[in-house]
N, C-alpha and C. Protein backbone atom coordinates (compact mmCIF):
# COMPACT_ATOMS: atom_id res chain seq x y z
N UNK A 1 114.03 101.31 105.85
CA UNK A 1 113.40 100.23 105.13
C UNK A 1 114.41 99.10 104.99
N UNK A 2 114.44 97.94 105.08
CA UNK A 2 114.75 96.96 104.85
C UNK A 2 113.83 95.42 104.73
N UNK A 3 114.44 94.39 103.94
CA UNK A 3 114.16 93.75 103.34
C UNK A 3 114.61 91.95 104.32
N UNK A 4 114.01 91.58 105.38
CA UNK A 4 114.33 89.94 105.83
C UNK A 4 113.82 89.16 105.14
N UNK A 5 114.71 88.05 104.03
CA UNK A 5 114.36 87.29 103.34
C UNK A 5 114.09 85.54 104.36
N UNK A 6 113.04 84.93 103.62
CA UNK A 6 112.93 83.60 104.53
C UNK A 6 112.73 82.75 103.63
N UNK A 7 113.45 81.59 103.43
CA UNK A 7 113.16 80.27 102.84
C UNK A 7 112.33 79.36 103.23
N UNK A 8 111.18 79.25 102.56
CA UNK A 8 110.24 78.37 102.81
C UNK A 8 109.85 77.27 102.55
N UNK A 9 111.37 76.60 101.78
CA UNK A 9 111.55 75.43 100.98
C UNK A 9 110.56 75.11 99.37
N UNK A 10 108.94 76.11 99.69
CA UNK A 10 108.77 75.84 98.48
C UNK A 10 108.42 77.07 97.55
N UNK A 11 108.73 78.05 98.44
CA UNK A 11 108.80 79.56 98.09
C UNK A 11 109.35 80.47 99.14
N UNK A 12 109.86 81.81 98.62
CA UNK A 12 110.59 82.59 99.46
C UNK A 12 109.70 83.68 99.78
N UNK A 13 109.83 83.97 100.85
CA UNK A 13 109.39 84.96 101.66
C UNK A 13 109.98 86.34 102.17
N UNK A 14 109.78 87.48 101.15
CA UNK A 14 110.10 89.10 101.87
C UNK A 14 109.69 89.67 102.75
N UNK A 15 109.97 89.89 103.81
CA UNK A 15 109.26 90.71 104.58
C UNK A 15 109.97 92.58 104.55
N UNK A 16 108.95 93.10 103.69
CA UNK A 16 109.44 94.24 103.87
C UNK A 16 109.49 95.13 105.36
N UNK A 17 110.04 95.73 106.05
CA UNK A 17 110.09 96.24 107.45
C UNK A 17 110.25 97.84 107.70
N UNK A 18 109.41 98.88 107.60
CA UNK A 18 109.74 100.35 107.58
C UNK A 18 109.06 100.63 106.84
N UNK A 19 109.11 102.38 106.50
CA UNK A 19 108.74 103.22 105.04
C UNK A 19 109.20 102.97 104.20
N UNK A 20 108.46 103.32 103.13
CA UNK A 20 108.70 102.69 101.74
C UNK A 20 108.55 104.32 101.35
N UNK A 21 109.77 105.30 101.48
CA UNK A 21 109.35 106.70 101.41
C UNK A 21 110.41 107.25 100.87
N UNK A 22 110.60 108.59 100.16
CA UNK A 22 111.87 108.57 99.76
C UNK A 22 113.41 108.30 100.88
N UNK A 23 113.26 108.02 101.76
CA UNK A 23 114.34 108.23 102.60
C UNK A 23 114.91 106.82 102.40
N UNK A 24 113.47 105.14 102.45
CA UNK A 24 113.50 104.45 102.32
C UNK A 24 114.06 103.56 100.93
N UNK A 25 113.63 104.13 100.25
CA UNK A 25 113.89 103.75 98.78
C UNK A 25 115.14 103.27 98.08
N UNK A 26 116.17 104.02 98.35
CA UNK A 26 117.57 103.26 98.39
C UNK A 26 117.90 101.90 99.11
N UNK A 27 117.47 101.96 100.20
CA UNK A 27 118.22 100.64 100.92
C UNK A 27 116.41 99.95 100.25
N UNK A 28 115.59 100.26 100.19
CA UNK A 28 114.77 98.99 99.34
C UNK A 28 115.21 98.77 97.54
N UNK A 29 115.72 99.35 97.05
CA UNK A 29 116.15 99.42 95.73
C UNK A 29 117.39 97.87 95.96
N UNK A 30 117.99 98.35 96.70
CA UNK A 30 119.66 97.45 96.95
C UNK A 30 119.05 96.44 97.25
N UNK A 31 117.86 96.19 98.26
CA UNK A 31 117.54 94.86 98.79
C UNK A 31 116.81 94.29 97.92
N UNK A 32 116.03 94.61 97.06
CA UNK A 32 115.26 94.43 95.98
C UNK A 32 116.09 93.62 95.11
N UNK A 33 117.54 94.41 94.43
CA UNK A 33 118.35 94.46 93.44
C UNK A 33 119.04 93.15 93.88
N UNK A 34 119.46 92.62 95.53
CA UNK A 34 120.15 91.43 95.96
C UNK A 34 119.50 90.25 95.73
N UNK A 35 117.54 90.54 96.12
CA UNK A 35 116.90 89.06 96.28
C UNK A 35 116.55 89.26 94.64
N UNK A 36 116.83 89.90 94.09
CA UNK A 36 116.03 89.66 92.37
C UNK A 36 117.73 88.40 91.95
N UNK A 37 118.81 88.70 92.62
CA UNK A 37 119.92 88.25 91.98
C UNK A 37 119.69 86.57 92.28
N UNK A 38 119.45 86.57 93.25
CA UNK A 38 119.62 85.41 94.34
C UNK A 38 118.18 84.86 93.86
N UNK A 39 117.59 84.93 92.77
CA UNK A 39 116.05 84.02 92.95
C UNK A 39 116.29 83.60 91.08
N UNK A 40 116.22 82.51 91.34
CA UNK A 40 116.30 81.44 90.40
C UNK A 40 114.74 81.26 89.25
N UNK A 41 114.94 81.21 88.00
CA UNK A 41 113.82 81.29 86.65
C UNK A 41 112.52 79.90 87.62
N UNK A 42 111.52 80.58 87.27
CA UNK A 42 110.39 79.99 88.00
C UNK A 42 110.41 79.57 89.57
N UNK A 43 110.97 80.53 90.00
CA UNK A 43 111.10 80.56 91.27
C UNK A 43 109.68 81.56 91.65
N UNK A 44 109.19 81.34 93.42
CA UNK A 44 108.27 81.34 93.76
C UNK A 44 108.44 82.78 94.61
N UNK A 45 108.04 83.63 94.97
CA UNK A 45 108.24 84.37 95.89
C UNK A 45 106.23 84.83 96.53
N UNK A 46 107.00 85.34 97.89
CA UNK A 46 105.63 85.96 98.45
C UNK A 46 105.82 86.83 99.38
N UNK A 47 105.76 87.98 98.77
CA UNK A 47 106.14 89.55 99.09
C UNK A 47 105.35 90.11 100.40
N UNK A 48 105.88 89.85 101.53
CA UNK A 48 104.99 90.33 103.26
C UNK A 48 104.91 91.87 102.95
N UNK A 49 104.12 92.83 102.73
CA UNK A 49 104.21 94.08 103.48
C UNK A 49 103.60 94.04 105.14
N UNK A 50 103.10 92.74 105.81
CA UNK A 50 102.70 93.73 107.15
C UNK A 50 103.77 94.54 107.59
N UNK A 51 104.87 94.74 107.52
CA UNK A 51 105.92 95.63 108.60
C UNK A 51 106.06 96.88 107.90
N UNK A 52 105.05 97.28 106.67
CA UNK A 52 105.09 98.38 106.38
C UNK A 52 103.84 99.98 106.84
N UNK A 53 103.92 100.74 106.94
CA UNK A 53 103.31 101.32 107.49
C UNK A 53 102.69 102.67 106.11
N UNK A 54 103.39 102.59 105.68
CA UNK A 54 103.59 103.51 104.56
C UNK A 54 104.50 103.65 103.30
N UNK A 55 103.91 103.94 102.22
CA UNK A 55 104.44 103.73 101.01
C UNK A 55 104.16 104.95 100.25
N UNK A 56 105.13 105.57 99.41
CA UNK A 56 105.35 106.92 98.46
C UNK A 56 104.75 106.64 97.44
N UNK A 57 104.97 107.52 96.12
CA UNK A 57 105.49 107.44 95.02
C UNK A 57 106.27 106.87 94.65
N UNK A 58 107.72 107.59 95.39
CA UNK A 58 109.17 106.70 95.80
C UNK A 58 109.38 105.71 95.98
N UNK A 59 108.25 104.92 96.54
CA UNK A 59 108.28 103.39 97.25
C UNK A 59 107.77 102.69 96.16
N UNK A 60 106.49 102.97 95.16
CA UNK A 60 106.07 102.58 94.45
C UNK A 60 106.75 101.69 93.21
N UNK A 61 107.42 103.13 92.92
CA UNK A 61 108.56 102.88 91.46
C UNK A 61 109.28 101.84 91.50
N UNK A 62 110.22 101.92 93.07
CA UNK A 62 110.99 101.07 93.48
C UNK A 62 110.18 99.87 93.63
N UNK A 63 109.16 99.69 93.68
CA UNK A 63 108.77 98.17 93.98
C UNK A 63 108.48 98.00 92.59
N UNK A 64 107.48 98.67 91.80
CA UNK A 64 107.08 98.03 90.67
C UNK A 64 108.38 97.94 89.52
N UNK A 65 109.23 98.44 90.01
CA UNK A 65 110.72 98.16 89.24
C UNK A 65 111.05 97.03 89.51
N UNK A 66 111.04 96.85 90.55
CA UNK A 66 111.64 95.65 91.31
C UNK A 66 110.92 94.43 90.76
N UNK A 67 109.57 94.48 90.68
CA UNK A 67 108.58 93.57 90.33
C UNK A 67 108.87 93.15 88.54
N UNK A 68 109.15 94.03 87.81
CA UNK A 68 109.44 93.87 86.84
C UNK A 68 110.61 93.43 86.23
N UNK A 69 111.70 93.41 87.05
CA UNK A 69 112.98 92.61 86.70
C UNK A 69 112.53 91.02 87.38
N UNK A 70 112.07 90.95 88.49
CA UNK A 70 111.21 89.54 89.26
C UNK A 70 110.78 88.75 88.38
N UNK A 71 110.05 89.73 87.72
CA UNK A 71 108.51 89.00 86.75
C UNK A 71 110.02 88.41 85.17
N UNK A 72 110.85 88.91 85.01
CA UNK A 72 111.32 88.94 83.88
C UNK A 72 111.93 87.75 83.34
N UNK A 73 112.40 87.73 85.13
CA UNK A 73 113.08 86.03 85.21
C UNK A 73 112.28 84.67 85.70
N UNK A 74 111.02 84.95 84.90
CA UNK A 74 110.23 83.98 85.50
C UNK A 74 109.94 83.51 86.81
N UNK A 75 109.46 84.62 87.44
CA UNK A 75 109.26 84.28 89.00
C UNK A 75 107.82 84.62 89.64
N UNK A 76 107.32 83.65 90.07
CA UNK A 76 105.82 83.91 90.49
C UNK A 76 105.61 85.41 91.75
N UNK A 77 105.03 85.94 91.72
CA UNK A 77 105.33 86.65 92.89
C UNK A 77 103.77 86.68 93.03
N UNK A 78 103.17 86.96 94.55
CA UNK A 78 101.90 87.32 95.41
C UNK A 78 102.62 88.25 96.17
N UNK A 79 101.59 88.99 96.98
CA UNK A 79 101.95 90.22 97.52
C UNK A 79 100.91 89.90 99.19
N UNK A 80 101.29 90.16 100.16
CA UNK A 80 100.60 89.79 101.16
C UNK A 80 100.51 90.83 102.60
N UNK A 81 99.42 91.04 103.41
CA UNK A 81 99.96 91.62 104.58
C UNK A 81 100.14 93.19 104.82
N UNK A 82 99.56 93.61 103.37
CA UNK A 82 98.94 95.16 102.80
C UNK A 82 97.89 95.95 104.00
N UNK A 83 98.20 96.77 104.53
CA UNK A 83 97.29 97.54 106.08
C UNK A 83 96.31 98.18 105.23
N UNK A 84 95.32 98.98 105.99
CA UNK A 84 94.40 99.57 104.90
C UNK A 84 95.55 100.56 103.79
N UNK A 85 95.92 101.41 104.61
CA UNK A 85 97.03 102.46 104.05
C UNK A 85 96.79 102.22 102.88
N UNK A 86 98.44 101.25 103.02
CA UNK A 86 99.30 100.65 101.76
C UNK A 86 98.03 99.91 100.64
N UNK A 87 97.21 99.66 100.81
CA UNK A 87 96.36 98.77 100.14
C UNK A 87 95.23 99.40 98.99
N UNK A 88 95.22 101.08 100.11
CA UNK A 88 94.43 101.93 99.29
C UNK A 88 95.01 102.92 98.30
N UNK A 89 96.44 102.96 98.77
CA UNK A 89 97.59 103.66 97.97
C UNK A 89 98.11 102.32 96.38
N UNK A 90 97.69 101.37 96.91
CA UNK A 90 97.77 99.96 96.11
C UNK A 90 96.54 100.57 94.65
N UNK A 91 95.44 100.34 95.72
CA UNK A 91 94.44 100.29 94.36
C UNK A 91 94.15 101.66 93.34
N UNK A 92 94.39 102.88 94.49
CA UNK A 92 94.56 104.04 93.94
C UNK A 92 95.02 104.38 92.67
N UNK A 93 96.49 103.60 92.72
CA UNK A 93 97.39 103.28 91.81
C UNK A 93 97.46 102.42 90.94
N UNK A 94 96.29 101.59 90.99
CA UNK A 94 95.97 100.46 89.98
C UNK A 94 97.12 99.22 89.77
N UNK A 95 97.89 99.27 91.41
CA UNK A 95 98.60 97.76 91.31
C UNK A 95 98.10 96.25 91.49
N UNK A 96 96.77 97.07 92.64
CA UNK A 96 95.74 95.83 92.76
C UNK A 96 95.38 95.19 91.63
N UNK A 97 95.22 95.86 90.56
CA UNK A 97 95.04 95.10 89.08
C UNK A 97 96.14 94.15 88.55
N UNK A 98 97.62 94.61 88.71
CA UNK A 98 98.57 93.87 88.27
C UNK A 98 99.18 92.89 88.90
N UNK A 99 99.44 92.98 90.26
CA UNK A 99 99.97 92.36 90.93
C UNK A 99 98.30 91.15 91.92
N UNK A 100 98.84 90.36 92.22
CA UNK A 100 98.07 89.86 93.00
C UNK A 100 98.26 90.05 94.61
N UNK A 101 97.18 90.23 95.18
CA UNK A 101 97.01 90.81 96.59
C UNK A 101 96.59 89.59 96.95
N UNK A 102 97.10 89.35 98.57
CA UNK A 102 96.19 88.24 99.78
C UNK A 102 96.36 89.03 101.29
N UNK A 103 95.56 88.31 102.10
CA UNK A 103 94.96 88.94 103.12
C UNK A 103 96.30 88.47 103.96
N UNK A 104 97.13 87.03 103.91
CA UNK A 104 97.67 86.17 104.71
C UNK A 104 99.18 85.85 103.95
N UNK A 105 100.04 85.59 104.64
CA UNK A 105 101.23 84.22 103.80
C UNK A 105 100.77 83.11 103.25
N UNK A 106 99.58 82.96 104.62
CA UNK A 106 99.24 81.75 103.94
C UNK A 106 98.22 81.69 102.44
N UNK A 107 97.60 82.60 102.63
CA UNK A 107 96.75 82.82 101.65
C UNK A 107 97.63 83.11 99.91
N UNK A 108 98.93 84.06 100.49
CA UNK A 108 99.60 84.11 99.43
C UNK A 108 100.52 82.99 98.88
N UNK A 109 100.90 82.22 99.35
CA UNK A 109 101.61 80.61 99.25
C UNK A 109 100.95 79.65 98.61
N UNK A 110 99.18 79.77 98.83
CA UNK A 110 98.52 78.87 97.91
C UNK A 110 98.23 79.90 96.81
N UNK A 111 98.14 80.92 96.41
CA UNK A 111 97.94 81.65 95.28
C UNK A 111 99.05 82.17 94.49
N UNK A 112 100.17 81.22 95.06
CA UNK A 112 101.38 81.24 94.31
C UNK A 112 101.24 79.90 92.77
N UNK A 113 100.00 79.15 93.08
CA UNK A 113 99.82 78.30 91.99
C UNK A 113 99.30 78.35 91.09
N UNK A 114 98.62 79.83 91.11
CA UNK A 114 97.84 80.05 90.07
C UNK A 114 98.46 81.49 90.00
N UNK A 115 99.27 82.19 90.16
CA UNK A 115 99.94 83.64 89.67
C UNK A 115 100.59 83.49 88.58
């Protein structure tokens, strides 16, 4: 698992890349723990899963941890690019409720104005 960050001048862009499984979870914890450092109070983000294929328990924690130090420092976040999988393991879990889901970047970039 790893984490390619992209500057989009008016929001940043994660692209998560791999399992999100216990094997994964460490090196997404660290990458998580770097871009939460590096993102500035009302800063914008828009979280890619297409490069993910699969997501744990393990993967879960670690993200909604992650999401919650994000959210702490005032930072918009959308979530984008969810396969059926990940999306049904999403709602299963009742993140679809908390977090906001889009089909696109692009879709998640304009629903960065109202998150």
């Amino acid at each position: 698992m790893r984490i390619d960050t992209e500057d989009k001048d008016a929001y940043i862009v994660s692209h998560l890349i791999g399992r999100m499984d216990l094997e994964g979870t460490d090196a997404a914890a660290v990458a998580f723990d770097k871009l939460i450092a590096e993102m500035k109070s009302g800063g914008r983000l828009v979280i890619d899963f297409s490069g993910v294929d699969y997501i744990s328990s393990a993967g879960i924690r670690v993200f909604v941890s992650a999401m919650k130090k994000i959210q702490l420092k005032g930072v918009r976040v959308v979530s984008c690019g969810l396969n059926l999988g990940v999306e049904e393991i999403f709602r299963f879990s009742g993140l679809d409720a908390v977090f906001k889901i889009c089909e696109s970047e692009t879709e998640a970039a304009q629903a960065l104005d109202t998150a």
